[in-house]
N, C-alpha and C. Protein backbone atom coordinates (compact mmCIF):
# COMPACT_ATOMS: atom_id res chain seq x y z
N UNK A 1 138.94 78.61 50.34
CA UNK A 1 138.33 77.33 50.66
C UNK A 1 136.84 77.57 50.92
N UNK A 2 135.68 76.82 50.29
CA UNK A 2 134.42 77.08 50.35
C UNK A 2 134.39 75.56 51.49
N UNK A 3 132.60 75.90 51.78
CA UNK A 3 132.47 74.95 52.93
C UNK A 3 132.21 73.33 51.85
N UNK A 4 132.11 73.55 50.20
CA UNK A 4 131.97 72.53 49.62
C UNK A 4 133.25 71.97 49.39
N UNK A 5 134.42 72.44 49.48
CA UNK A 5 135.39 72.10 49.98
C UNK A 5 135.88 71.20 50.66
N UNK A 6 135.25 71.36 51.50
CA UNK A 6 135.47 70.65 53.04
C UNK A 6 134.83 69.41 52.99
N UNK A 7 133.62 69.45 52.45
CA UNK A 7 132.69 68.22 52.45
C UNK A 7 133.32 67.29 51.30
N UNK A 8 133.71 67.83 50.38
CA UNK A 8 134.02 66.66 49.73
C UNK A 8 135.76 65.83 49.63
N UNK A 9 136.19 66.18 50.62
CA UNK A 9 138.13 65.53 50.68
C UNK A 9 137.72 64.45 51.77
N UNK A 10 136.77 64.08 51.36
CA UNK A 10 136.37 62.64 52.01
C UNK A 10 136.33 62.80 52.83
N UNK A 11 135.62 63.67 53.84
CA UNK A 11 134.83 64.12 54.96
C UNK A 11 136.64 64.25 56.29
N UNK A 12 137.73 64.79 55.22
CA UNK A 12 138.46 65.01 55.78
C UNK A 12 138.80 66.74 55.74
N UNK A 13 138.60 67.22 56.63
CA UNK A 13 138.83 68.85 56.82
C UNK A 13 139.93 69.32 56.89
N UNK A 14 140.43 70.54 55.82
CA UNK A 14 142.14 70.52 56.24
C UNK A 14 141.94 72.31 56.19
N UNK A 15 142.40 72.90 57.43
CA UNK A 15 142.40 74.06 57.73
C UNK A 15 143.97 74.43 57.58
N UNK A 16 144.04 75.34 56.47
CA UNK A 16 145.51 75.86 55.97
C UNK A 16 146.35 76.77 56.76
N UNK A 17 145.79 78.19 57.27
CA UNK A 17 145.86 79.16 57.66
C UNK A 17 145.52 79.04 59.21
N UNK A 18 145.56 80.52 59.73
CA UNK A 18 145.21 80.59 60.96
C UNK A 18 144.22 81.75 60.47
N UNK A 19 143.82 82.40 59.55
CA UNK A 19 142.98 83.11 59.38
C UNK A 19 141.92 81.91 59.01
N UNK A 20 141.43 80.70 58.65
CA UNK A 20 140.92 79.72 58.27
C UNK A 20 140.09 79.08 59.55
N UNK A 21 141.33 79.19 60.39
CA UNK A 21 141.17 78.44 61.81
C UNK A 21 140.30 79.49 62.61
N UNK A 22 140.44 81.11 62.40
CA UNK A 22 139.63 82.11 63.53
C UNK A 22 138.37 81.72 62.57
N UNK A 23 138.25 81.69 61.19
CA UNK A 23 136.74 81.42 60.91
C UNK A 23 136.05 80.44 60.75
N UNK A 24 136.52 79.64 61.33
CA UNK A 24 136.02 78.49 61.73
C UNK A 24 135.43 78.05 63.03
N UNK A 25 136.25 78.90 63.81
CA UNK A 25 136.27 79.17 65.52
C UNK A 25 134.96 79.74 65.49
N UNK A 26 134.75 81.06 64.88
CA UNK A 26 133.93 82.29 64.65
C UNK A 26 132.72 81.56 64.56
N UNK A 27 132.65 80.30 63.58
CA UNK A 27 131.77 80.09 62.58
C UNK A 27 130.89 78.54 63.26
N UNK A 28 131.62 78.39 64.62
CA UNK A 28 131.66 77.45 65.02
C UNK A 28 130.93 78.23 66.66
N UNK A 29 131.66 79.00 66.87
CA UNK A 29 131.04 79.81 68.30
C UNK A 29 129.48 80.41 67.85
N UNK A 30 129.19 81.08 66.83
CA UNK A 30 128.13 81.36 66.45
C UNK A 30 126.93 80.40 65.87
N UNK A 31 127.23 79.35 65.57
CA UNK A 31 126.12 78.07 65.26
C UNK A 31 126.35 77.14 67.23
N UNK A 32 126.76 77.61 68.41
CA UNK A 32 127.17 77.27 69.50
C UNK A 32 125.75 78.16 69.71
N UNK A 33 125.67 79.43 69.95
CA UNK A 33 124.74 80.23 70.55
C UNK A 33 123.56 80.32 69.92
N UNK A 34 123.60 79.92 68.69
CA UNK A 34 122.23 79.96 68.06
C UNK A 34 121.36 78.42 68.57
N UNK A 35 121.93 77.62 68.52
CA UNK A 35 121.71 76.23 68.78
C UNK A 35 121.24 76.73 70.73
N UNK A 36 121.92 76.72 71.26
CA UNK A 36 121.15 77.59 73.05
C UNK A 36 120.06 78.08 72.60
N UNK A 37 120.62 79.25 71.71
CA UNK A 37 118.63 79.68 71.32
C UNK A 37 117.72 79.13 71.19
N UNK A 38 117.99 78.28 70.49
CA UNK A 38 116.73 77.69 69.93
C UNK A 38 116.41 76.90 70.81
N UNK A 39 117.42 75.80 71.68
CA UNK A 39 117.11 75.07 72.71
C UNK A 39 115.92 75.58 73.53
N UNK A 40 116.40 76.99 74.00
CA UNK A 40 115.55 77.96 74.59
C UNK A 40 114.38 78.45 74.65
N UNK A 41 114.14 78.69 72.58
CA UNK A 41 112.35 78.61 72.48
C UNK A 41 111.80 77.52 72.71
N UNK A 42 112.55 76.26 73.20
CA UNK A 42 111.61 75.15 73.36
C UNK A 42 111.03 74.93 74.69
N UNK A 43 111.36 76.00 75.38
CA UNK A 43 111.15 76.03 77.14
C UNK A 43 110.49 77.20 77.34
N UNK A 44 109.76 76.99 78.80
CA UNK A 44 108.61 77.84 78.42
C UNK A 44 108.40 78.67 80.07
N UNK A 45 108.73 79.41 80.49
CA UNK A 45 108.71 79.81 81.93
C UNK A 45 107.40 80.64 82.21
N UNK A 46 106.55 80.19 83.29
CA UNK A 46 105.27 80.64 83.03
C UNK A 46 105.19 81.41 84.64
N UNK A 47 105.58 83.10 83.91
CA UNK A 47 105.75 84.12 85.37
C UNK A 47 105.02 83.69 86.30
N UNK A 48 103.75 83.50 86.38
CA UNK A 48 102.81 83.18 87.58
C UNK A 48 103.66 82.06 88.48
N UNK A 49 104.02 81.22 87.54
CA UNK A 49 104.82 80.06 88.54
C UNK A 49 105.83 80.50 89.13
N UNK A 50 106.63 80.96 88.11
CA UNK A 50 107.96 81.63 88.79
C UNK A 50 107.93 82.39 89.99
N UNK A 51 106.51 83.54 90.23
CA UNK A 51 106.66 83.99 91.56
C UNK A 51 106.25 83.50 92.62
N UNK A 52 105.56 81.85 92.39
CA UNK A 52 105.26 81.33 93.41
C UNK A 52 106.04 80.27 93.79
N UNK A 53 107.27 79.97 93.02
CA UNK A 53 108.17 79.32 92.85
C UNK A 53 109.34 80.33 94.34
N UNK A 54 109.17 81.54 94.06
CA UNK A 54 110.36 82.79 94.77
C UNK A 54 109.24 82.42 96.07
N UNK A 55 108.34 82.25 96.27
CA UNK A 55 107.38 82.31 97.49
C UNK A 55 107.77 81.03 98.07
N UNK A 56 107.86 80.04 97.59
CA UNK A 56 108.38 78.67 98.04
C UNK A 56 109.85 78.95 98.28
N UNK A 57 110.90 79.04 97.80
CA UNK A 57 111.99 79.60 98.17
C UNK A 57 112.22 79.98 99.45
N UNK A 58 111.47 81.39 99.64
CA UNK A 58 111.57 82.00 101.10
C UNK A 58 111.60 80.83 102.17
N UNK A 59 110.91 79.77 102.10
CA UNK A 59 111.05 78.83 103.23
C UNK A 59 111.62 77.32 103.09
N UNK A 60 111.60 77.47 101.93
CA UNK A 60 112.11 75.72 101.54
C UNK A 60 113.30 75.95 100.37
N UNK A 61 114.55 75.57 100.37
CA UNK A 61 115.55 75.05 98.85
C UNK A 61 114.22 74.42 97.74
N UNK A 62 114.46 75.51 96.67
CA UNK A 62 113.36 74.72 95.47
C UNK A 62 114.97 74.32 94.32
N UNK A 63 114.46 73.52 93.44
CA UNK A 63 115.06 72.83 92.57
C UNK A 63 114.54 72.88 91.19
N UNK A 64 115.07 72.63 90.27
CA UNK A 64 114.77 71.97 88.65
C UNK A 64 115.33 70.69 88.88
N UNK A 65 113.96 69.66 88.44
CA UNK A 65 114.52 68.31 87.63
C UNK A 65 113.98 68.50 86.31
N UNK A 66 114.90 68.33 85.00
CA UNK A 66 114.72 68.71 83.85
C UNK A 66 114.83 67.55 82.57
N UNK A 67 114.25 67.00 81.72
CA UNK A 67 114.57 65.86 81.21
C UNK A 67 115.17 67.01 79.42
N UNK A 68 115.41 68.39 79.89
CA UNK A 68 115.45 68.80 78.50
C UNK A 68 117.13 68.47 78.11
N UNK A 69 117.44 68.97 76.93
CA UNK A 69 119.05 68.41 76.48
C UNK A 69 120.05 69.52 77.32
N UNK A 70 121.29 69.32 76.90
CA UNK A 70 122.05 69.84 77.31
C UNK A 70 122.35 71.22 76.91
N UNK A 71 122.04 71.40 75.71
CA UNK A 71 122.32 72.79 75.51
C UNK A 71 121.29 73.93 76.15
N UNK A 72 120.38 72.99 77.08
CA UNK A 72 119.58 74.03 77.45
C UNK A 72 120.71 74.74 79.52
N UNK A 73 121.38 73.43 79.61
CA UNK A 73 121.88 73.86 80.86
C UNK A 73 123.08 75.11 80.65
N UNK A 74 123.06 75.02 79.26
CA UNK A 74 124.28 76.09 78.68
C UNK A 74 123.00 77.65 78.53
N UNK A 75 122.20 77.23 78.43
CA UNK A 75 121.37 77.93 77.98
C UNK A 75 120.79 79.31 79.13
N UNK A 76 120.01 78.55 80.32
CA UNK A 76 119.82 78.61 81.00
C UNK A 76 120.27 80.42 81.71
N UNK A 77 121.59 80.13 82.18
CA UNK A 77 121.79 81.66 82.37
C UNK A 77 122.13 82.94 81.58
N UNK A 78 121.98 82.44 80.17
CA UNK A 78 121.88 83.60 79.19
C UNK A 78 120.36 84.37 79.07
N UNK A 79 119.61 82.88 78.90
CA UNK A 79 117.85 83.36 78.56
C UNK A 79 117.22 83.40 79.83
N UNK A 80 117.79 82.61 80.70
CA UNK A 80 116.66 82.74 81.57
C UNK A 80 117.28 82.66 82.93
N UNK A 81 118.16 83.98 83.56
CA UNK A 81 118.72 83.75 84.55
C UNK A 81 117.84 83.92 85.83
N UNK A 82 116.41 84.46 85.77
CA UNK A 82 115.97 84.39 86.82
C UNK A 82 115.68 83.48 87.58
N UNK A 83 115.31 81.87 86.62
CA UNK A 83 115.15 80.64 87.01
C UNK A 83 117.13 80.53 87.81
N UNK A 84 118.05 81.02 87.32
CA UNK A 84 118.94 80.92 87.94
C UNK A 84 119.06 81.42 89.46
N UNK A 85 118.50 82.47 89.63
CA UNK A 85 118.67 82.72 90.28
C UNK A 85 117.57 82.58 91.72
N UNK A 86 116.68 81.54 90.93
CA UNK A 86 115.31 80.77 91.98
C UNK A 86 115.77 79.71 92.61
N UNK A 87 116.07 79.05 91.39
CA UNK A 87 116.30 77.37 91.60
C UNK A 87 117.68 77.11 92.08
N UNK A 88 118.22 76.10 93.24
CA UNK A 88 119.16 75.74 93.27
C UNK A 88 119.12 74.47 93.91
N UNK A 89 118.95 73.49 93.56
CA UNK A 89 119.83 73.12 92.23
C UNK A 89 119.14 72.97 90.84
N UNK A 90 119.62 73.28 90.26
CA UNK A 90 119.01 72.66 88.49
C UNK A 90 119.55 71.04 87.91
N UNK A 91 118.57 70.45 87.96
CA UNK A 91 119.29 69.27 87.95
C UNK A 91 118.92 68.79 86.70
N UNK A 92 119.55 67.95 85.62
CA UNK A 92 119.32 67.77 83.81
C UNK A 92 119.45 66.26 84.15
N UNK A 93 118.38 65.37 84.16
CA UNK A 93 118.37 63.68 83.87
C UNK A 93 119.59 63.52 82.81
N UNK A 94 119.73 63.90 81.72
CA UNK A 94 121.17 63.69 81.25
C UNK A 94 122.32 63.25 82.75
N UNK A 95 122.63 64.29 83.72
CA UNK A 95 123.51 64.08 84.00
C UNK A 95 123.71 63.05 84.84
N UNK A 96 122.79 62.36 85.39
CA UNK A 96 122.45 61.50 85.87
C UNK A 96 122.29 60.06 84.73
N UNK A 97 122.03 59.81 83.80
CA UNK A 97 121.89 58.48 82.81
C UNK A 97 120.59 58.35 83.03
N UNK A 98 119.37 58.80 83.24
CA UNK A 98 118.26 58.53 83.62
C UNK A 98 117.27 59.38 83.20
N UNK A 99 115.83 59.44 82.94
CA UNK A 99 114.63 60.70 82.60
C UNK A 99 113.79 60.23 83.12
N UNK A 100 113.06 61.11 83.46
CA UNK A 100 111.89 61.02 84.16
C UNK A 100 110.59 60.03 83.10
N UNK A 101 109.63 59.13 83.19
CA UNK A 101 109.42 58.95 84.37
C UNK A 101 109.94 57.73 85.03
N UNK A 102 111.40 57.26 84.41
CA UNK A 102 112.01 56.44 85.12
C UNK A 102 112.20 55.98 86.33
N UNK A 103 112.25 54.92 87.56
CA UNK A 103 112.21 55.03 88.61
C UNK A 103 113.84 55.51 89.16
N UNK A 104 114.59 55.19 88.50
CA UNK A 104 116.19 55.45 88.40
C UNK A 104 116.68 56.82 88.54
N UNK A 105 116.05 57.61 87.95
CA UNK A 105 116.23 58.89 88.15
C UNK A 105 115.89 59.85 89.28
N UNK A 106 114.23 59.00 90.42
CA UNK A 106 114.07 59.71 91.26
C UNK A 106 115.22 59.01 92.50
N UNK A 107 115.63 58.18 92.11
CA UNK A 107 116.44 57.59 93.36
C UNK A 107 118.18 57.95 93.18
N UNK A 108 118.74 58.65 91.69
CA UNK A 108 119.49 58.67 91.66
C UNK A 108 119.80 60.39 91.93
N UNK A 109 118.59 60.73 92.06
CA UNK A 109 118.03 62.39 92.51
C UNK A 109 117.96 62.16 94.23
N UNK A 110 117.64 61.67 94.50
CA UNK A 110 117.51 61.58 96.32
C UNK A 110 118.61 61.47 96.55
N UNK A 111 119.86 60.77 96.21
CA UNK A 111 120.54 60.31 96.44
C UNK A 111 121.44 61.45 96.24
N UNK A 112 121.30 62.19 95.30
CA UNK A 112 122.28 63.21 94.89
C UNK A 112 122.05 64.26 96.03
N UNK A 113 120.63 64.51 96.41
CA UNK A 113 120.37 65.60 97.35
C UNK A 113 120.61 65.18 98.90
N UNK A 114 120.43 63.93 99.34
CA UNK A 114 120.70 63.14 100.56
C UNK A 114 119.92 63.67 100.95
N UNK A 115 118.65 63.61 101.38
CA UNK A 115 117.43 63.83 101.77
C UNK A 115 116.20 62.54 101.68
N UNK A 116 115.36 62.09 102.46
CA UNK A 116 114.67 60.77 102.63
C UNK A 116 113.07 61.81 100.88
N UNK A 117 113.04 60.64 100.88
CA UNK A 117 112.04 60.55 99.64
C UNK A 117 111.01 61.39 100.25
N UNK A 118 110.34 61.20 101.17
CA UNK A 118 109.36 61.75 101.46
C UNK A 118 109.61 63.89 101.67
N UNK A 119 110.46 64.22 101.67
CA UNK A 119 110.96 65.60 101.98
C UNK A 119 111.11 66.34 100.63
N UNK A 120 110.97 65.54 99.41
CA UNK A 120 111.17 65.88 98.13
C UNK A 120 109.88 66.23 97.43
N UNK A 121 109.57 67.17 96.95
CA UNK A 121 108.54 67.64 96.62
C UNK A 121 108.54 68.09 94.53
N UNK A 122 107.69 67.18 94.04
CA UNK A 122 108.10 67.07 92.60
C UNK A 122 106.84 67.50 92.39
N UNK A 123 107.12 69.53 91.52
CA UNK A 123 105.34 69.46 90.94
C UNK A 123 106.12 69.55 88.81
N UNK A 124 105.17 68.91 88.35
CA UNK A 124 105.33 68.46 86.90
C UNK A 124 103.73 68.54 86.62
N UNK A 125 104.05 68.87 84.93
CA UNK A 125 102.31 69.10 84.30
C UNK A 125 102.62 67.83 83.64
N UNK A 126 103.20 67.13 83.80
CA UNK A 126 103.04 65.51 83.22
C UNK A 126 102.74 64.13 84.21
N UNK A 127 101.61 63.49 83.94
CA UNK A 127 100.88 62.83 84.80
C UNK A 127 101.93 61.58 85.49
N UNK A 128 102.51 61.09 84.05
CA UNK A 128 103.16 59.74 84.26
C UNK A 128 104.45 60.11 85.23
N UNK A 129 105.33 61.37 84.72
CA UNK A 129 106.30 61.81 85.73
C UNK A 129 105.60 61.71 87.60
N UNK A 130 104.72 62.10 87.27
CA UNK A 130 103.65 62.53 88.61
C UNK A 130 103.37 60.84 89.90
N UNK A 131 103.26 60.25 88.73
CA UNK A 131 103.21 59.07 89.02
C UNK A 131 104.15 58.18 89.98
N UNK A 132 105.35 58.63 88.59
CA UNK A 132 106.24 57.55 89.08
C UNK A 132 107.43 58.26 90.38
N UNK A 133 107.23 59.50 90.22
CA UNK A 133 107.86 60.55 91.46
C UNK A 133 107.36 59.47 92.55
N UNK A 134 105.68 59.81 92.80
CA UNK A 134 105.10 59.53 93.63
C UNK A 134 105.31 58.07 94.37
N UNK A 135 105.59 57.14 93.19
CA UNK A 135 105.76 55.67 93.43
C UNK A 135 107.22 55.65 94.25
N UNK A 136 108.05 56.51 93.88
CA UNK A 136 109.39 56.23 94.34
C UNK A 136 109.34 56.92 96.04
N UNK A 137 108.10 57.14 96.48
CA UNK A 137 108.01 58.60 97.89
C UNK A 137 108.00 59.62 97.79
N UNK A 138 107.97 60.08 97.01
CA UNK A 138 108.00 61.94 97.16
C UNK A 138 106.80 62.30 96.79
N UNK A 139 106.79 63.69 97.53
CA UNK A 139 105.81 64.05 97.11
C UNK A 139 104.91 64.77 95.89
N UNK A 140 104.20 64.86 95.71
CA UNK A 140 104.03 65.12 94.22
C UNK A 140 102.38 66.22 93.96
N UNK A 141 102.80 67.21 93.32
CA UNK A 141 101.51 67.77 92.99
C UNK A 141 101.56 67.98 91.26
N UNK A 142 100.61 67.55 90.59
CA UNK A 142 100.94 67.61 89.11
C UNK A 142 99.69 68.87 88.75
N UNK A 143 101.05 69.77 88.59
CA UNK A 143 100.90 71.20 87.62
C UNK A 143 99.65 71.25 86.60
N UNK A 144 98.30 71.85 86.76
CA UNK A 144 97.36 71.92 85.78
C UNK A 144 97.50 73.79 85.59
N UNK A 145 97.40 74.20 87.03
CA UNK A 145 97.01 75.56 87.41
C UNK A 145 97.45 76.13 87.79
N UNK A 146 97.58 77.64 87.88
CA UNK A 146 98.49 78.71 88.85
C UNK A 146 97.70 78.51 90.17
N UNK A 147 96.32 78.40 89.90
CA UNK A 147 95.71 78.51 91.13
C UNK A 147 95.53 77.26 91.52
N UNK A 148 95.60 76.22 91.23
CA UNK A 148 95.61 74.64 91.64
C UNK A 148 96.75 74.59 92.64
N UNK A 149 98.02 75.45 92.18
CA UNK A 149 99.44 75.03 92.61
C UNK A 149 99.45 75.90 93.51
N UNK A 150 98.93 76.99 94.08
CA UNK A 150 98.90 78.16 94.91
C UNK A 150 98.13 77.31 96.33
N UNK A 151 96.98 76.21 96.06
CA UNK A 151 95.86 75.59 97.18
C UNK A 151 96.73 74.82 97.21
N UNK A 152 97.24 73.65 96.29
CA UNK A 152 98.17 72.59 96.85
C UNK A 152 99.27 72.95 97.89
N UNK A 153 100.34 74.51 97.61
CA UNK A 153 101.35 74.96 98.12
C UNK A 153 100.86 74.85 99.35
N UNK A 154 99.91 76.37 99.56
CA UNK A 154 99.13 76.15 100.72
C UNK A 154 98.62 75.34 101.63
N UNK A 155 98.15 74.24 101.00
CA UNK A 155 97.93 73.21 101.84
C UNK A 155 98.85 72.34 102.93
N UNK A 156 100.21 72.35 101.75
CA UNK A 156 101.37 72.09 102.88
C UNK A 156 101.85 73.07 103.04
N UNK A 157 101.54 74.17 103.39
CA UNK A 157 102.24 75.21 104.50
C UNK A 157 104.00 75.43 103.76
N UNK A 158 103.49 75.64 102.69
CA UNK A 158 104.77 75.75 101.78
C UNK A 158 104.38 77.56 101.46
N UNK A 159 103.50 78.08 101.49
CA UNK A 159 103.38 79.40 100.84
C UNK A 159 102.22 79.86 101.82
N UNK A 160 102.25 80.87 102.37
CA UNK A 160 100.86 81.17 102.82
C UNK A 160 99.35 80.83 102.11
N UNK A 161 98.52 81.63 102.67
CA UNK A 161 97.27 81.37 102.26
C UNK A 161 97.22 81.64 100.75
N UNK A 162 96.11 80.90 100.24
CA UNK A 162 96.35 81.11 98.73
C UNK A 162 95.42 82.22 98.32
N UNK A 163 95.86 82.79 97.44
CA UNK A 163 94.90 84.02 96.51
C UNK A 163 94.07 84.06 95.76
């Protein structure tokens, strides 16, 4: 059975065998992990943040709010478990029905964390997210710089003095 096969019995698939069925499984698990991959080059973890991200940690629960797809939450602790092992919680607007810079999403995010708006701290390199965080109470520093985000941290006594 070729895969032109398949496509043309009127987009009806008929798997004969069970040797048919493991390569299909096979063939099906491997376009699964490549698809994560690629999800993956589309995300971009920028070390400088990350260790000031572990510096915020030490004194405060840090988080991901993420508007990327789903195969990246599959993704996540294959490529990039250190963010796993920073962030808790990782949170995907998918799972919620909502994306940023929706107002729905920061309230259906407070709500998930049970914490008052103002205690929520949203930094994003996108202005309008920045915005509408801000509109809903939280607080908000929008991401230009390592060293922008090091004086902002600092400023609220989120990280020591800055470098």
């Amino acid at each position: 059975m070729t895969g032109k096969d398949l496509v043309h019995r009127k987009n009806k698939p008929r798997i004969r065998s069970a040797r048919e069925y493991r390569i299909c499984r096979i063939g099906l698990q491997r376009l699964a992990r490549l698809a994560r991959g690629l999800q993956a080059l589309a995300f971009t973890v920028r070390p400088e943040v990350l260790a000031i991200a572990k510096r915020v940690s030490e004194r405060r629960p840090t988080g991901i709010l993420t508007n990327n797809a789903p195969l990246l939450e599959e993704a996540l602790p294959i490529h990039f478990p250190e963010l796993v092992d920073t962030f808790d919680p990782i949170l995907f607007s998918f799972q919620f029905g909502h994306v940023k810079p929706e107002r729905a999403i920061f309230e259906a995010v407070q709500a998930h964390l049970g914490v008052p708006a103002s205690e929520i701290l949203l930094l994003d390199d996108t202005a309008g997210h920045v915005a509408a965080a801000s509109a809903s109470g939280w607080d908000t520093i929008h991401y230009q710089s390592a060293s922008q985000l090091r004086n902002s941290l600092a400023s609220r006594s989120l990280i020591g003095e800055a470098v």
